[in-house]
N, C-alpha and C. Protein backbone atom coordinates (compact mmCIF):
# COMPACT_ATOMS: atom_id res chain seq x y z
N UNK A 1 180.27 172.93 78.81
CA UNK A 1 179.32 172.74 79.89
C UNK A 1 178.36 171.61 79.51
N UNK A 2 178.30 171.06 80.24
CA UNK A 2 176.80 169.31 79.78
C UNK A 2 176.01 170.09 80.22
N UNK A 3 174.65 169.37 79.14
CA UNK A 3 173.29 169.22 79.17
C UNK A 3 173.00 169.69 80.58
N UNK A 4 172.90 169.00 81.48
CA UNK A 4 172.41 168.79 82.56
C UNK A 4 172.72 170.44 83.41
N UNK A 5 174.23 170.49 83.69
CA UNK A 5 174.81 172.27 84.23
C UNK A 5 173.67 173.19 83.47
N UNK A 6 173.91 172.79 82.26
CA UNK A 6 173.09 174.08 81.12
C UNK A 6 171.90 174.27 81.64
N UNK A 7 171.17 172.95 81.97
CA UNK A 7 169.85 173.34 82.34
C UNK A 7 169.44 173.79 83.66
N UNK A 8 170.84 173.55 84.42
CA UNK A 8 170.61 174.15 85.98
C UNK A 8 170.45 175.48 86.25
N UNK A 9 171.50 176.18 85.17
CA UNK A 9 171.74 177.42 85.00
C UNK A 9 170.76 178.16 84.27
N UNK A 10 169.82 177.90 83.54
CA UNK A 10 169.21 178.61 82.41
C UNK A 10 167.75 178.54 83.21
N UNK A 11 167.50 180.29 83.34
CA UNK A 11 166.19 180.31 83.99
C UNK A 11 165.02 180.40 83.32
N UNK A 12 165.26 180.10 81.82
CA UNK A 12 164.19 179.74 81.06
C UNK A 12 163.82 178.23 81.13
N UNK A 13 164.29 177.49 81.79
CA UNK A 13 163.99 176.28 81.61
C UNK A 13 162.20 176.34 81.87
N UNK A 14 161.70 175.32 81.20
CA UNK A 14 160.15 175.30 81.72
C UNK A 14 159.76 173.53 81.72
N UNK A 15 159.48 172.88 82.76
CA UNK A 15 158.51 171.98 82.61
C UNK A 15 157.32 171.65 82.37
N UNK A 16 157.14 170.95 81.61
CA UNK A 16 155.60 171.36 80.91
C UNK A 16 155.18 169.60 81.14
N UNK A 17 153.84 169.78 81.71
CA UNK A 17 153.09 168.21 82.17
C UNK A 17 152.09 168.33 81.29
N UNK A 18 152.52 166.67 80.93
CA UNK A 18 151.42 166.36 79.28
C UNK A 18 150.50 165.35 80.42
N UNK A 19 149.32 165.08 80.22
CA UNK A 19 148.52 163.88 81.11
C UNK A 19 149.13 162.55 80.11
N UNK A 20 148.12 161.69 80.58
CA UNK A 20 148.66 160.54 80.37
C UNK A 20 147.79 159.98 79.22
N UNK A 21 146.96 160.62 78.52
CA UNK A 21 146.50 160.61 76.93
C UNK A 21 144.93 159.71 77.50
N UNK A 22 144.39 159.70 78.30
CA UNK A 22 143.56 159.38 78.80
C UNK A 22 142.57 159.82 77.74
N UNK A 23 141.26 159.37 77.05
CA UNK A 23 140.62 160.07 76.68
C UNK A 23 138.86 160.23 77.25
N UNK A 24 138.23 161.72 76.85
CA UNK A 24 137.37 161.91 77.23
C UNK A 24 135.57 160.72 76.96
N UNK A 25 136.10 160.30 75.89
CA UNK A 25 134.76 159.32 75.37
C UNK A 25 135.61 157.91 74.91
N UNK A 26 134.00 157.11 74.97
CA UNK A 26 134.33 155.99 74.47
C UNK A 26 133.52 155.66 73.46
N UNK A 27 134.48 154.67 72.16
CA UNK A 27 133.66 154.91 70.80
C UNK A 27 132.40 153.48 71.29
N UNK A 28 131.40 153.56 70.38
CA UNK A 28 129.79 152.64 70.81
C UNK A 28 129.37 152.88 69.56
N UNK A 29 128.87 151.93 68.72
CA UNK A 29 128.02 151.33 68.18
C UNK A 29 126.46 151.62 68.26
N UNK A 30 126.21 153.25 66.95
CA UNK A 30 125.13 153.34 67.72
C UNK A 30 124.22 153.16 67.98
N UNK A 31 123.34 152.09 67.35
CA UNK A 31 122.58 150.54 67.80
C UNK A 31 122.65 150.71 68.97
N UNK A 32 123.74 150.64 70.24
CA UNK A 32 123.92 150.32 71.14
C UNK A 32 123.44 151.14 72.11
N UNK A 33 123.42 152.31 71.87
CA UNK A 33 123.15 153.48 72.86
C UNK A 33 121.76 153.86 73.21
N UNK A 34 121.32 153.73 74.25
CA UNK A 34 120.26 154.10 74.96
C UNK A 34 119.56 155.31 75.37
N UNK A 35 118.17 155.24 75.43
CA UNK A 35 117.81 156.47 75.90
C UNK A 35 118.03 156.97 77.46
N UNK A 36 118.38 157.66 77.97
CA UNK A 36 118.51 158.11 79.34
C UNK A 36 119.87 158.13 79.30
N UNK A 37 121.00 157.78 78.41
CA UNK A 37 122.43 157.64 78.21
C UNK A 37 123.20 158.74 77.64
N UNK A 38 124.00 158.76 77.63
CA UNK A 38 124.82 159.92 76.74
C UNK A 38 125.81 159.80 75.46
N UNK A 39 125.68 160.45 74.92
CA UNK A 39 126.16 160.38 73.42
C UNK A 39 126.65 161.79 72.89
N UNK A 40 127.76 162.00 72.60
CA UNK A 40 128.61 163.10 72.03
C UNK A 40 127.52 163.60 70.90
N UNK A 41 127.28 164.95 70.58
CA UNK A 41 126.75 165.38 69.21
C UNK A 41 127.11 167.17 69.44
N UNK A 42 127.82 167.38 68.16
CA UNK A 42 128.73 168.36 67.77
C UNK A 42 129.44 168.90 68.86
N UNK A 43 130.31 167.77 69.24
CA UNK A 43 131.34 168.34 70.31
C UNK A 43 130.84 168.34 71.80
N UNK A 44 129.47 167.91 71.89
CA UNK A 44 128.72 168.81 73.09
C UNK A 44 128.58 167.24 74.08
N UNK A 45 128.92 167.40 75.26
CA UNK A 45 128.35 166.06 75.77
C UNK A 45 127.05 166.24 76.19
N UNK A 46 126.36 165.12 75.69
CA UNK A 46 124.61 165.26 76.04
C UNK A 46 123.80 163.90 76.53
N UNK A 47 122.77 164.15 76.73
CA UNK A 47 121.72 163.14 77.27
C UNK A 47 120.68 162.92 76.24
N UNK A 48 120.85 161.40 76.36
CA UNK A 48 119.73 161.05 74.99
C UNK A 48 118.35 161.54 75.47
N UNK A 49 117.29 161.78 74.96
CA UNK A 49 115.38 162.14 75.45
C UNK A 49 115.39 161.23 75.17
N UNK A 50 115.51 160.87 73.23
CA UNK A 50 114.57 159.78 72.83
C UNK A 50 115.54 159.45 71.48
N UNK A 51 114.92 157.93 71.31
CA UNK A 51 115.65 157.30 69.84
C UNK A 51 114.37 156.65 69.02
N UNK A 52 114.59 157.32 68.02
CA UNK A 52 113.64 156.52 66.86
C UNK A 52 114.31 155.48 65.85
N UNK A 53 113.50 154.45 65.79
CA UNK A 53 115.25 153.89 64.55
C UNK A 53 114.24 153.70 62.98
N UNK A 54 114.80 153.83 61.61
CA UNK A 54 114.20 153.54 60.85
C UNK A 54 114.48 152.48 60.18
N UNK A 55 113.88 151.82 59.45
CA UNK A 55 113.82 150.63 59.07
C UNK A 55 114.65 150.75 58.23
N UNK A 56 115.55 149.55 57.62
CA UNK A 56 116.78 149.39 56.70
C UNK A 56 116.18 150.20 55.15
N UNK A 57 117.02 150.81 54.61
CA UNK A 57 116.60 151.74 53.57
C UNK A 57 116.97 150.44 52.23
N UNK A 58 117.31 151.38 50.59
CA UNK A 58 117.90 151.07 49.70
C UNK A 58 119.54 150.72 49.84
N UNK A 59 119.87 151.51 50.90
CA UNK A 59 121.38 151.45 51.15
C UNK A 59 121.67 150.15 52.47
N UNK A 60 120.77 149.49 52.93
CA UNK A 60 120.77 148.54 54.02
C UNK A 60 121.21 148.62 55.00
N UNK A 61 120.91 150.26 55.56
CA UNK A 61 121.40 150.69 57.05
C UNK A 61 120.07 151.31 57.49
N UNK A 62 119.46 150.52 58.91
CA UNK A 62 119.03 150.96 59.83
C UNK A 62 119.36 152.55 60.56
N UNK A 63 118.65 153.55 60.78
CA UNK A 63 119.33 154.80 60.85
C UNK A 63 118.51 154.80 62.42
N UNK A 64 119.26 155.39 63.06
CA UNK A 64 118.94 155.76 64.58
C UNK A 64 118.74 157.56 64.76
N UNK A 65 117.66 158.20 65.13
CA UNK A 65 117.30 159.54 65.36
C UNK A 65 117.65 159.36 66.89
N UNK A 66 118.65 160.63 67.35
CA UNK A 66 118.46 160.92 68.60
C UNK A 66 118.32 161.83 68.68
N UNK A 67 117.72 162.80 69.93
CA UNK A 67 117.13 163.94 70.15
C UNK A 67 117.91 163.83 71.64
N UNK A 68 118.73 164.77 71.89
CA UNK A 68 119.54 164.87 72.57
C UNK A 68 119.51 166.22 73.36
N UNK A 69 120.02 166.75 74.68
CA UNK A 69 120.13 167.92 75.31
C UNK A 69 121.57 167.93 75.98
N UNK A 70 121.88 168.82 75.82
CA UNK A 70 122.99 169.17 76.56
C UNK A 70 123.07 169.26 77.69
N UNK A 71 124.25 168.57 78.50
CA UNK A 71 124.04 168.82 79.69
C UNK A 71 124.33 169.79 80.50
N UNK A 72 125.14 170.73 79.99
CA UNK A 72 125.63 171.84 80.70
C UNK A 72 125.26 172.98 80.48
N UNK A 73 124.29 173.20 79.14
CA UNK A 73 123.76 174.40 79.22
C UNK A 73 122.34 174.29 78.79
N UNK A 74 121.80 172.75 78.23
CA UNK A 74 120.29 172.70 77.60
C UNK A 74 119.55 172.75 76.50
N UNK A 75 121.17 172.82 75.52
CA UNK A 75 120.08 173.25 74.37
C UNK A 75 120.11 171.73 73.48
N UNK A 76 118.97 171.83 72.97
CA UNK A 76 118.98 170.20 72.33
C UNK A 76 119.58 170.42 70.81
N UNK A 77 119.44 168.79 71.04
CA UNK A 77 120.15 168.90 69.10
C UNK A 77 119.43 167.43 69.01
N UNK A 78 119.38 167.15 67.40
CA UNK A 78 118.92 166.19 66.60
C UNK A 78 120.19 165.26 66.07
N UNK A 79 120.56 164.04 65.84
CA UNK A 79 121.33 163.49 65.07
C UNK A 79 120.93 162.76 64.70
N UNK A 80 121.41 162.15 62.96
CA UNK A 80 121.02 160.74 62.39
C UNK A 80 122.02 160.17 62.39
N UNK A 81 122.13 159.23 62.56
CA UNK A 81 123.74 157.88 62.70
C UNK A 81 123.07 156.38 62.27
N UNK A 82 123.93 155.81 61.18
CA UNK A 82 123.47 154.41 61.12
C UNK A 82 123.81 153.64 62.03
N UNK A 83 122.43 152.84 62.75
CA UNK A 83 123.17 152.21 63.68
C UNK A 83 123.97 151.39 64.05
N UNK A 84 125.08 151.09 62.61
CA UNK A 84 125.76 150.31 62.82
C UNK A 84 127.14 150.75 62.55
N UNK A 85 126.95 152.31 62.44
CA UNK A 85 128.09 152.92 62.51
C UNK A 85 128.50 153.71 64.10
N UNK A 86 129.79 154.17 63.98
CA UNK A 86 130.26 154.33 65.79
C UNK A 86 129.73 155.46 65.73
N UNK A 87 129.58 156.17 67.24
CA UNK A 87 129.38 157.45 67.98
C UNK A 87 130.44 157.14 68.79
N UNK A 88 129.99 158.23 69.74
CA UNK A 88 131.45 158.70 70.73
C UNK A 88 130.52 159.00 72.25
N UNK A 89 130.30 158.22 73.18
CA UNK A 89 129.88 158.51 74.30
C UNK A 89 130.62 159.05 75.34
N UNK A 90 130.77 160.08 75.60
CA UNK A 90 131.38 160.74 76.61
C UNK A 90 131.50 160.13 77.65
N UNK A 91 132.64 160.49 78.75
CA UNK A 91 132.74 159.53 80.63
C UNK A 91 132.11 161.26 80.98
N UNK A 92 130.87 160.26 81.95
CA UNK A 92 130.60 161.59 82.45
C UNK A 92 130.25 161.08 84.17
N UNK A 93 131.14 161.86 85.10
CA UNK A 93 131.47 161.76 86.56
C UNK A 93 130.86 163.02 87.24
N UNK A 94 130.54 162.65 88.43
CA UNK A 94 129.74 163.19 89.51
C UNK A 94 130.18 163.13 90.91
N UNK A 95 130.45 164.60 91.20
CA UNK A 95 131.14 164.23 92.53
C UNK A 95 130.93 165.38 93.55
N UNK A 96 130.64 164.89 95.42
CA UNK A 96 130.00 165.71 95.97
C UNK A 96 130.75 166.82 96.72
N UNK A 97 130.34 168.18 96.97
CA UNK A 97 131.14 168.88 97.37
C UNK A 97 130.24 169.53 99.01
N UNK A 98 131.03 170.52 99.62
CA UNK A 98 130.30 171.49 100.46
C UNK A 98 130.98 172.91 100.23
N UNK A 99 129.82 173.61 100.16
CA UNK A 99 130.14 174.65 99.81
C UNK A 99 130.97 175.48 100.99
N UNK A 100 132.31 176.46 101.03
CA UNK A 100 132.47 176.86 102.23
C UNK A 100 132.28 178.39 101.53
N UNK A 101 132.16 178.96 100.90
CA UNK A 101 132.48 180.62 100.46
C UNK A 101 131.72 180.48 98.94
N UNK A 102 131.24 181.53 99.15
CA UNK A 102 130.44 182.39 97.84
C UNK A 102 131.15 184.11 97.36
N UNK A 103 131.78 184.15 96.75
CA UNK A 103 132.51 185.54 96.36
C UNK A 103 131.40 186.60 95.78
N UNK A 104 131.89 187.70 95.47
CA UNK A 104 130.62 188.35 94.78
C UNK A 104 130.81 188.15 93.00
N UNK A 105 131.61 187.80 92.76
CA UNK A 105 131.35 187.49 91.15
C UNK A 105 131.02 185.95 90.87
N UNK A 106 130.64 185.71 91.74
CA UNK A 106 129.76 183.67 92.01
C UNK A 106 130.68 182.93 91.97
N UNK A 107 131.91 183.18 92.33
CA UNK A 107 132.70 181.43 92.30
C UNK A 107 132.66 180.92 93.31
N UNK A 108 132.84 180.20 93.61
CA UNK A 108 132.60 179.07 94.93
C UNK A 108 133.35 178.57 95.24
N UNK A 109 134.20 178.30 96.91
CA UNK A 109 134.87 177.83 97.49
C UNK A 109 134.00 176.25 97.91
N UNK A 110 135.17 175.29 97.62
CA UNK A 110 133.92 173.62 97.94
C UNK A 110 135.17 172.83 98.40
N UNK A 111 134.89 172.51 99.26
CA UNK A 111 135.91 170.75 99.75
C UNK A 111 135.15 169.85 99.88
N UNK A 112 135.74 168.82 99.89
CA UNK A 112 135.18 167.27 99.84
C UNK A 112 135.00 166.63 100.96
N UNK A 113 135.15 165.58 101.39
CA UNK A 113 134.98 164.26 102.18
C UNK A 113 136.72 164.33 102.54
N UNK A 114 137.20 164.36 101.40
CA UNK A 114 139.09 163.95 101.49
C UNK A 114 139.65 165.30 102.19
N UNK A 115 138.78 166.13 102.00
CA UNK A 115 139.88 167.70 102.60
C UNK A 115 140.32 168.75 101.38
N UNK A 116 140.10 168.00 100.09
CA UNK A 116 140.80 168.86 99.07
C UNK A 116 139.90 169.60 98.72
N UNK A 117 140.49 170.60 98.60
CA UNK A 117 139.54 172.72 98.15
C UNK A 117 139.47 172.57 96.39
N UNK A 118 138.84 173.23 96.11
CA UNK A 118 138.39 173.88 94.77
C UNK A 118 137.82 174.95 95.16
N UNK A 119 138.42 175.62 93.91
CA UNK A 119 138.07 177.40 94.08
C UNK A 119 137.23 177.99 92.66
N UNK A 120 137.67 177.04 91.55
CA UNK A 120 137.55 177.66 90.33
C UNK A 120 136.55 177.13 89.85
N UNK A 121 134.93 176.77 90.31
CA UNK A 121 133.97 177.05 89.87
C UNK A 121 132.83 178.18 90.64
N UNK A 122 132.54 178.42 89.11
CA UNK A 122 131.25 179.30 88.80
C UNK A 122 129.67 179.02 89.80
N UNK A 123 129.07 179.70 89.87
CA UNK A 123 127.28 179.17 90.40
C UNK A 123 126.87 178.51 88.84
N UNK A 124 126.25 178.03 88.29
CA UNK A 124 125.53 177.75 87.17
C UNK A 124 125.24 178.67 86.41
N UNK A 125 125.29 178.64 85.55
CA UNK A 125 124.11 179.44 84.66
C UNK A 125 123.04 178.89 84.31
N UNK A 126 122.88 177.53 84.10
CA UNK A 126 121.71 176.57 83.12
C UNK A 126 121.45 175.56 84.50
N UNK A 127 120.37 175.59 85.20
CA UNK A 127 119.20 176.18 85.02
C UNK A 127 119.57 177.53 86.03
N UNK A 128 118.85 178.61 85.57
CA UNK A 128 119.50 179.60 85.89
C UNK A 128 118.75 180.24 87.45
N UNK A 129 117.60 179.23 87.57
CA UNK A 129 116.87 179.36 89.31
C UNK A 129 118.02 178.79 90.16
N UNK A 130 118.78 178.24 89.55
CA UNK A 130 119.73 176.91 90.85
C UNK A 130 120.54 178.21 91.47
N UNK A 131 121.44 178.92 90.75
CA UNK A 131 122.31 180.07 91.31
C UNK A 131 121.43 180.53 92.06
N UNK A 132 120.24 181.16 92.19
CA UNK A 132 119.71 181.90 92.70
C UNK A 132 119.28 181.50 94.22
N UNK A 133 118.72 180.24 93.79
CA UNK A 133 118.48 179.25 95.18
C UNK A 133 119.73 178.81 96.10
N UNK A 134 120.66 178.82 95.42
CA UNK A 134 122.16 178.55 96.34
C UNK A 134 122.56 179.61 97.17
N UNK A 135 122.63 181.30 96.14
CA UNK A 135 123.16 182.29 97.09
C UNK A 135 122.07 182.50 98.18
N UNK A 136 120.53 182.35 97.82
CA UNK A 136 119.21 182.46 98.60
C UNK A 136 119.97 181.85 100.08
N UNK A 137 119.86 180.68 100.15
CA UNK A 137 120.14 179.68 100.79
C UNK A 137 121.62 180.20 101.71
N UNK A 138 122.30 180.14 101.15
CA UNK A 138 123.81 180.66 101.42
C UNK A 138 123.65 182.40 102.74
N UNK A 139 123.00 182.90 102.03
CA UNK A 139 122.59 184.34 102.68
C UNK A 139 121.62 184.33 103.43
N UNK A 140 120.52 183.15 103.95
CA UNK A 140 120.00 182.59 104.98
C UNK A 140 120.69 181.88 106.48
N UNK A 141 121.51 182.01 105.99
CA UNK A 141 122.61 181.37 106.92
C UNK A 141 122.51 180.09 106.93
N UNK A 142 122.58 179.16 106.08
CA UNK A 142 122.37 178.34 105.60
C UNK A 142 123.98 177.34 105.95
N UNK A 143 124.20 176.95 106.87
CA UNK A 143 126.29 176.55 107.01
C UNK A 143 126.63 174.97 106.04
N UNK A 144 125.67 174.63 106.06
CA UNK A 144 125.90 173.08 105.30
C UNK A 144 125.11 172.92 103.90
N UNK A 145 125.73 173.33 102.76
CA UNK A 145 124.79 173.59 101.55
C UNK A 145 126.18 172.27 100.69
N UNK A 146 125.36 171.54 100.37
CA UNK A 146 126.33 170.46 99.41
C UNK A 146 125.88 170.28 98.21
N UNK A 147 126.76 170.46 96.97
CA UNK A 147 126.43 170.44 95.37
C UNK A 147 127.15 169.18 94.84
N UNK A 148 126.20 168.91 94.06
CA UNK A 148 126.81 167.79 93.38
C UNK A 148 127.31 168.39 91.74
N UNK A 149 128.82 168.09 91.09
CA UNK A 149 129.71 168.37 90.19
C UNK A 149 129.74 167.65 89.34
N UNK A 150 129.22 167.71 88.01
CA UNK A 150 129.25 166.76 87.02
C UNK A 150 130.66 167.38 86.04
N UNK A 151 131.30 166.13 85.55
CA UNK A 151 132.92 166.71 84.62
C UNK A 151 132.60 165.46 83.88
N UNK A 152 132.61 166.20 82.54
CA UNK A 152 132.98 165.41 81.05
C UNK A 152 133.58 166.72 80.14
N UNK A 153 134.01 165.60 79.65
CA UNK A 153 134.64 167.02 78.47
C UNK A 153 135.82 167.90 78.95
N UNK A 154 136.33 167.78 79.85
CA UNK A 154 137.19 169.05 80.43
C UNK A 154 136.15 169.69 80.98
N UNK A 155 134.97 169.94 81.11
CA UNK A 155 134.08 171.00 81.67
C UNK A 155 133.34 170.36 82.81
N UNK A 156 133.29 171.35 83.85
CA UNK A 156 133.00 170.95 85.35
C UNK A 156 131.63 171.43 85.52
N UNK A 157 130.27 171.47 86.35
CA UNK A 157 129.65 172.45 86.39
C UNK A 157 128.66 171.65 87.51
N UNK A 158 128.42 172.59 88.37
CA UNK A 158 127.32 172.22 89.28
C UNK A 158 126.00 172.05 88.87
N UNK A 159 125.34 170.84 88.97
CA UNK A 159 124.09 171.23 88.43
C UNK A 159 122.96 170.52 89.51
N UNK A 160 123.35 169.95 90.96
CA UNK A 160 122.29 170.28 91.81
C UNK A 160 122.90 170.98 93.11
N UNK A 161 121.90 170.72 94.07
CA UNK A 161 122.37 171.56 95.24
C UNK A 161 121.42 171.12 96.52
N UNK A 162 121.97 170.77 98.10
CA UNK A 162 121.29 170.39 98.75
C UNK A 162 121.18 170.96 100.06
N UNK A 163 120.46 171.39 101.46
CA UNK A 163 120.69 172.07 102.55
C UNK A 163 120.82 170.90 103.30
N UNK A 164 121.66 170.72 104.25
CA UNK A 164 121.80 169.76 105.66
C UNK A 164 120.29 169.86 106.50
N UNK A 165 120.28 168.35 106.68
CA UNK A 165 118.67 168.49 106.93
C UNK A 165 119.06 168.52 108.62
């Protein structure tokens, strides 16, 4: 029997879709990176507050302090990096939805502009008034409530929310 019969016949066959190796960050120079910008620190994609830089040491590297917050749940972190060594700045995208359905365990039904549905996000947790103000809103009879979706990292998460004026 060929390859090909074998695999017609065999109901274990499985196709399995790899993406196209795209990656989540881009490496930067961290000299380069700005405050109000984002910069990877322990895995977490975050938003710079603030950068201090210190003056070239015994070792002749300029060191860059960032004080950083997370964007998806808030909690800050500290890093030192010479600034003339790389970091890893995350792609971080934003995109608008309308809400059509609220379930009772908070996931949210949302389509776009294009027509295409999403089902599989959550209300927020961080900041944790926003959920509250959405279902508020939602259970007001509220028909036109639109969130805006931030995705880096593999991780999706609503983090504003607006009523049709």
């Amino acid at each position: 029997m060929s390859d090909e019969a074998e695999l017609q016949n065999n109901d274990n066959y499985v196709i399995e879709n790899n993406d196209a190796g795209a990656s989540n960050t881009i490496p930067m120079e961290a000299g380069q990176i700005k405050k109000g910008g984002f910069m990877v620190v322990k895995g977490r994609p975050c938003k710079v507050l603030n950068i201090s830089v210190s003056k070239t040491g015994k070792h002749g590297h300029a060191k860059c302090n960032f004080l950083v917050q997370d964007i998806f749940n808030g909690r800050k972190y500290e890093d030192m990096v010479p600034s003339t060594h790389g970091a890893l700045v995350p792609i971080v995208t934003r995109t608008e939805w309308e809400i059509m359905n609220i379930d009772e365990e908070g996931f949210v039904s949302l389509f776009n502009e294009g027509g295409e549905q999403k089902d599989d996000l959550k209300l927020p947790e961080f900041p944790e008034e926003m959920a509250k103000e959405i279902i508020a809103a939602w259970n007001d009879g509220e028909n036109q409530i639109s969130v805006s979706v931030q995705i880096s990292m593999d991780t999706e998460q609503i983090i504003a929310f607006k009523k049709a004026d």
